[in-house]
N, C-alpha and C. Protein backbone atom coordinates (compact mmCIF):
# COMPACT_ATOMS: atom_id res chain seq x y z
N UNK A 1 20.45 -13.41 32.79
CA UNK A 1 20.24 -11.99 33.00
C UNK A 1 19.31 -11.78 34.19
N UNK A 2 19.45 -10.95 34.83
CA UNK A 2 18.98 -10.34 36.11
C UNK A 2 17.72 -9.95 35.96
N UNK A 3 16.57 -9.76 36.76
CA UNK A 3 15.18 -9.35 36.07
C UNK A 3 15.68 -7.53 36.18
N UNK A 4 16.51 -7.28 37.27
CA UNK A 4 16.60 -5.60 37.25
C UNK A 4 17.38 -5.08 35.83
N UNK A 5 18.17 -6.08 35.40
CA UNK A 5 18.76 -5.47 33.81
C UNK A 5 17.76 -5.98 32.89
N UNK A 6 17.24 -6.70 32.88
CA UNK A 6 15.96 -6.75 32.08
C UNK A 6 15.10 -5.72 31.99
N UNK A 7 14.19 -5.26 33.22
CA UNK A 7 13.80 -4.21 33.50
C UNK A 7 14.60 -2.52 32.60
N UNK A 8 15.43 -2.47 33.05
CA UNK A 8 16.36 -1.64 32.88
C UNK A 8 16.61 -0.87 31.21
N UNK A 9 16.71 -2.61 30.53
CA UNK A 9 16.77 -2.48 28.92
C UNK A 9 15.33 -2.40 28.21
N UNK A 10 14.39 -2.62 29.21
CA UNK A 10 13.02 -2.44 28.96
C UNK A 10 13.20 -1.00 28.56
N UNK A 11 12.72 -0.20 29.74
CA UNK A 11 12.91 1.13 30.26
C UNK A 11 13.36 2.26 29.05
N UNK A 12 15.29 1.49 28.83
CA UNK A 12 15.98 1.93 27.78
C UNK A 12 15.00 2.40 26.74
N UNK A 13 14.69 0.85 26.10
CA UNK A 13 14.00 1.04 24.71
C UNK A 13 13.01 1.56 24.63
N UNK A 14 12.55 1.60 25.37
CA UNK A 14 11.01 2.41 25.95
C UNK A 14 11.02 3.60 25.82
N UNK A 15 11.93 4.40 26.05
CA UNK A 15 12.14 5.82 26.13
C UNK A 15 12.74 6.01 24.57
N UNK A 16 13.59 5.02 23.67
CA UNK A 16 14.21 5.70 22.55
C UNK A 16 12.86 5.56 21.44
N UNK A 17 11.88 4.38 21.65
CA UNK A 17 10.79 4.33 20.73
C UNK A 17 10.14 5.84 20.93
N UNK A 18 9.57 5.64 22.31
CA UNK A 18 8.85 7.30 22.07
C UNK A 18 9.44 8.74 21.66
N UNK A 19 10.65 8.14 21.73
CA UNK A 19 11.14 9.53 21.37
C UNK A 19 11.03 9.72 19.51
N UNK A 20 11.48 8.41 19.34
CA UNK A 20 11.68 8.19 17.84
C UNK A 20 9.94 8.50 17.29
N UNK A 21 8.76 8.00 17.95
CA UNK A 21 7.54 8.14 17.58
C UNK A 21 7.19 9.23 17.35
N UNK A 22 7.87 10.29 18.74
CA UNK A 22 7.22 11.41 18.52
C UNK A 22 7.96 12.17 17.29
N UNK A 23 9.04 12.17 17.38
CA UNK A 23 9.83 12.66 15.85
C UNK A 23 9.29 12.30 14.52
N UNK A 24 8.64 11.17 14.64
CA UNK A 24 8.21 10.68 13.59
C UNK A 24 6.75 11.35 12.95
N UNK A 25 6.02 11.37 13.88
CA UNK A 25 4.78 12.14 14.43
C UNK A 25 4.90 13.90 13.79
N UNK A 26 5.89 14.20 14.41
CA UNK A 26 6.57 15.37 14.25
C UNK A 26 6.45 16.08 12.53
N UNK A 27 7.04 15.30 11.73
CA UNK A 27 7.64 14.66 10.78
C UNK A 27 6.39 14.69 9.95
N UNK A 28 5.84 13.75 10.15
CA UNK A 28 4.84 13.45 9.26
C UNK A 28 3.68 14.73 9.24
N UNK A 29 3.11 15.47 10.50
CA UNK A 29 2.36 16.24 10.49
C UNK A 29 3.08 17.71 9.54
N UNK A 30 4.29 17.73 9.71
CA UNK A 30 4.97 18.86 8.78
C UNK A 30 5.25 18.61 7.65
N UNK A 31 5.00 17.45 7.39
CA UNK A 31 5.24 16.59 5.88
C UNK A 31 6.42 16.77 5.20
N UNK A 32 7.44 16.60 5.94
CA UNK A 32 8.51 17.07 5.82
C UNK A 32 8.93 14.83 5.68
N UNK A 33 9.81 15.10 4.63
CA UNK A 33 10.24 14.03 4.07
C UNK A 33 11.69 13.47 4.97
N UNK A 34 11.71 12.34 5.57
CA UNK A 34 13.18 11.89 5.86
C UNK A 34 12.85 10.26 6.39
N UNK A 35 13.90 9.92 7.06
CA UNK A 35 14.01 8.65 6.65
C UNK A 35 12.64 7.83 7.44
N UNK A 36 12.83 8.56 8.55
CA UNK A 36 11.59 7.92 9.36
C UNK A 36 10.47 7.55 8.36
N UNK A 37 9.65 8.98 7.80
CA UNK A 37 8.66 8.71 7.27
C UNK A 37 8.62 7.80 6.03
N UNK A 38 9.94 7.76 5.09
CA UNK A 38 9.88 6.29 4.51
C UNK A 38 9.65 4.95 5.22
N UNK A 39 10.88 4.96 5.99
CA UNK A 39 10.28 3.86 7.28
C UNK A 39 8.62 3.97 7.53
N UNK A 40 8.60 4.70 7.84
CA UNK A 40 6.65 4.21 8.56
C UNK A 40 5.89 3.90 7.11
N UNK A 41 6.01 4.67 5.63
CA UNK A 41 5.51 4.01 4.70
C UNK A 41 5.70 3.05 4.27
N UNK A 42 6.80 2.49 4.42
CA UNK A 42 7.54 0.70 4.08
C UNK A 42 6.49 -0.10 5.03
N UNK A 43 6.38 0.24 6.33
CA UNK A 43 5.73 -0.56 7.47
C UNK A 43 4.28 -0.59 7.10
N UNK A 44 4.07 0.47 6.51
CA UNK A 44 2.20 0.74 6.38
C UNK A 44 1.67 -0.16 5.64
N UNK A 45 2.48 0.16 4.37
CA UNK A 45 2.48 -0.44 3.01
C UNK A 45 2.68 -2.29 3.44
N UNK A 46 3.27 -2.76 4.32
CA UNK A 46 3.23 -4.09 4.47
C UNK A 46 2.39 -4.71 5.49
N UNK A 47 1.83 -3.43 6.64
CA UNK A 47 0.77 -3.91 6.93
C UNK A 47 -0.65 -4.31 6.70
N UNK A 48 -0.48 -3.34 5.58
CA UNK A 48 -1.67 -3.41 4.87
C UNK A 48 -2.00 -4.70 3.80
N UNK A 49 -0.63 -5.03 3.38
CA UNK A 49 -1.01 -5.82 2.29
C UNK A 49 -0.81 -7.21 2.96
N UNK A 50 -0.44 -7.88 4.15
CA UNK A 50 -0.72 -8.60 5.22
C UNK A 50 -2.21 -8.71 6.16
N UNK A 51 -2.46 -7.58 6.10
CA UNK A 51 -3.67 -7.42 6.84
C UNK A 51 -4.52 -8.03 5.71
N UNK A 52 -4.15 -7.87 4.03
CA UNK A 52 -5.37 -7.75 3.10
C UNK A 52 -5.54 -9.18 2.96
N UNK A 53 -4.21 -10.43 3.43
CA UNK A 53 -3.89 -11.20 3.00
C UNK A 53 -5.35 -12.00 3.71
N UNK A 54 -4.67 -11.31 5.28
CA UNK A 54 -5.67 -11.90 6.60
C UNK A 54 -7.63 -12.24 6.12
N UNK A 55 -7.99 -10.75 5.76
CA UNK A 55 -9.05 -10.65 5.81
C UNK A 55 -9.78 -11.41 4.66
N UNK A 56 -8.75 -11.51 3.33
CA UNK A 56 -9.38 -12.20 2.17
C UNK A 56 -9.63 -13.60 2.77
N UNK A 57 -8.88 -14.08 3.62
CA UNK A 57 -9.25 -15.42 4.18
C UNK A 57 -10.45 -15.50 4.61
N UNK A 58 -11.10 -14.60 5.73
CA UNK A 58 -11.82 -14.40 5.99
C UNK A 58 -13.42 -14.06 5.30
N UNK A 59 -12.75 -13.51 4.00
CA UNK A 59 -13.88 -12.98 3.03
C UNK A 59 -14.56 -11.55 3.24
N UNK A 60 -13.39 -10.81 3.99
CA UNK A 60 -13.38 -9.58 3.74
C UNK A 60 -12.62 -8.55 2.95
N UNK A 61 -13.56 -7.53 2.23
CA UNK A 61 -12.70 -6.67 1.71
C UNK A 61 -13.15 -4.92 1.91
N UNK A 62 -12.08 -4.45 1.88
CA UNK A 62 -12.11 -3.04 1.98
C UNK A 62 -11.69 -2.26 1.17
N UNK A 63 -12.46 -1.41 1.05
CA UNK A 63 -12.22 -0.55 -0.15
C UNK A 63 -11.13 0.73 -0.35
N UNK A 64 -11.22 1.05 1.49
CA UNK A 64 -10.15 1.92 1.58
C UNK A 64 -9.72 1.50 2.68
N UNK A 65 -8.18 2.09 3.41
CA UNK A 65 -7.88 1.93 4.49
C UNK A 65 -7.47 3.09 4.99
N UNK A 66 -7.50 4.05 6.18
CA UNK A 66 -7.51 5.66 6.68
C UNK A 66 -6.59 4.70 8.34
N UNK A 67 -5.79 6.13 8.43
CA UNK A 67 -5.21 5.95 9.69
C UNK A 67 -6.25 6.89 10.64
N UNK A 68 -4.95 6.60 11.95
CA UNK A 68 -5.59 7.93 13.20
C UNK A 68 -5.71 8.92 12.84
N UNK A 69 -4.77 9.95 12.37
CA UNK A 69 -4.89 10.54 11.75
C UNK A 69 -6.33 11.36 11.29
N UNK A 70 -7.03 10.49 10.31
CA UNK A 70 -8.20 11.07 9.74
C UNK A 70 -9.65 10.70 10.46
N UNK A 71 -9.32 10.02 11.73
CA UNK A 71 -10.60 10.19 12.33
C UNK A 71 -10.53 11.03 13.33
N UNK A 72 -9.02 11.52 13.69
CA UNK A 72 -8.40 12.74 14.75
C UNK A 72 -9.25 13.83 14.37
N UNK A 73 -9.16 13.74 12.89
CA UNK A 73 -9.51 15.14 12.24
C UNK A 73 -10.98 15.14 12.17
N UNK A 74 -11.56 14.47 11.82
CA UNK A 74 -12.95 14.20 11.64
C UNK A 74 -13.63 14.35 12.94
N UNK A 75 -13.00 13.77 14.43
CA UNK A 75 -13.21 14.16 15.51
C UNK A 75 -13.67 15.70 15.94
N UNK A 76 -12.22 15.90 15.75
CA UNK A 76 -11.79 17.14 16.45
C UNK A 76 -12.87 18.34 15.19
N UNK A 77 -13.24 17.95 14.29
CA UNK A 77 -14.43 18.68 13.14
C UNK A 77 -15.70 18.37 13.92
N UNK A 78 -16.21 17.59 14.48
CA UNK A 78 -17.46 17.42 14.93
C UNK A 78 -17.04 18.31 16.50
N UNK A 79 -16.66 18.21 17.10
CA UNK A 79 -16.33 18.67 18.56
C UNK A 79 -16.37 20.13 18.32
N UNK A 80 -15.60 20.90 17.27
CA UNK A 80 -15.74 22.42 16.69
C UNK A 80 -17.40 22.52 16.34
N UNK A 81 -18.19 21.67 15.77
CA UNK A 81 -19.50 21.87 15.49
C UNK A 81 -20.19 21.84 16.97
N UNK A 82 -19.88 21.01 17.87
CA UNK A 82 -20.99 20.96 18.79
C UNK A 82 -20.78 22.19 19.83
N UNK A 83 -19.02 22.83 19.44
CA UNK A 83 -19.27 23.77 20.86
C UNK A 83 -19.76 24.91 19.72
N UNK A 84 -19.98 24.80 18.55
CA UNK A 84 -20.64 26.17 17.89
C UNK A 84 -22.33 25.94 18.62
N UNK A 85 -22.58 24.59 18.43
CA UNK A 85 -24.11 24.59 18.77
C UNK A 85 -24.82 24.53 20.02
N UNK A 86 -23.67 24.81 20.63
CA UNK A 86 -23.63 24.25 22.58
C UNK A 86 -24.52 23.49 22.91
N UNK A 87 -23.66 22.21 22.08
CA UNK A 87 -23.93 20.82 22.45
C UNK A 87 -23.03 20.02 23.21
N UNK A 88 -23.23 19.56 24.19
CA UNK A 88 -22.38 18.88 25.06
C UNK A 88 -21.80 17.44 24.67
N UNK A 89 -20.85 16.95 24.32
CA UNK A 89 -20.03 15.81 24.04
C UNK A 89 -20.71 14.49 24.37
């Protein structure tokens, strides 16, 4: 294979993931149920319990696990407090 069709099928997939992400994204913030968001819970659900596998090796444990999501929010909650207090970032 050619590096420009390599390139090319890069590119391809590149563009159908983000599209699929943002749908997914989409999706999940409207909490609207379909296949994607099973998909991303199948994936979560096995990263997690892989990740748990990892860290017990290690001799770590966690008590909870939070996505982007909830530090987006927790963010974007402190940033609403500081321009109430006109505090600069």
């Amino acid at each position: 294979m050619s590096a420009q069709l390599i390139l090319l099928v890069f590119h391809l997939c590149r563009k159908k993931a983000l599209e699929l992400s943002a749908s997914l994204e989409k999706a999940l913030e409207e909490g609207k149920e379909c296949d994607l968001v099973e998909a991303w819970r199948k994936v979560r659900e096995l990263t997690i319990r892989e990740l748990e596998r990892t860290y017990e090796r290690l001799g770590i444990k966690f008590d909870e696990y939070h996505g982007e999501a909830m530090y987006r929010e927790v963010a974007q909650s402190h940033s609403g407090q500081r321009r109430r207090l006109s505090l600069r970032p």
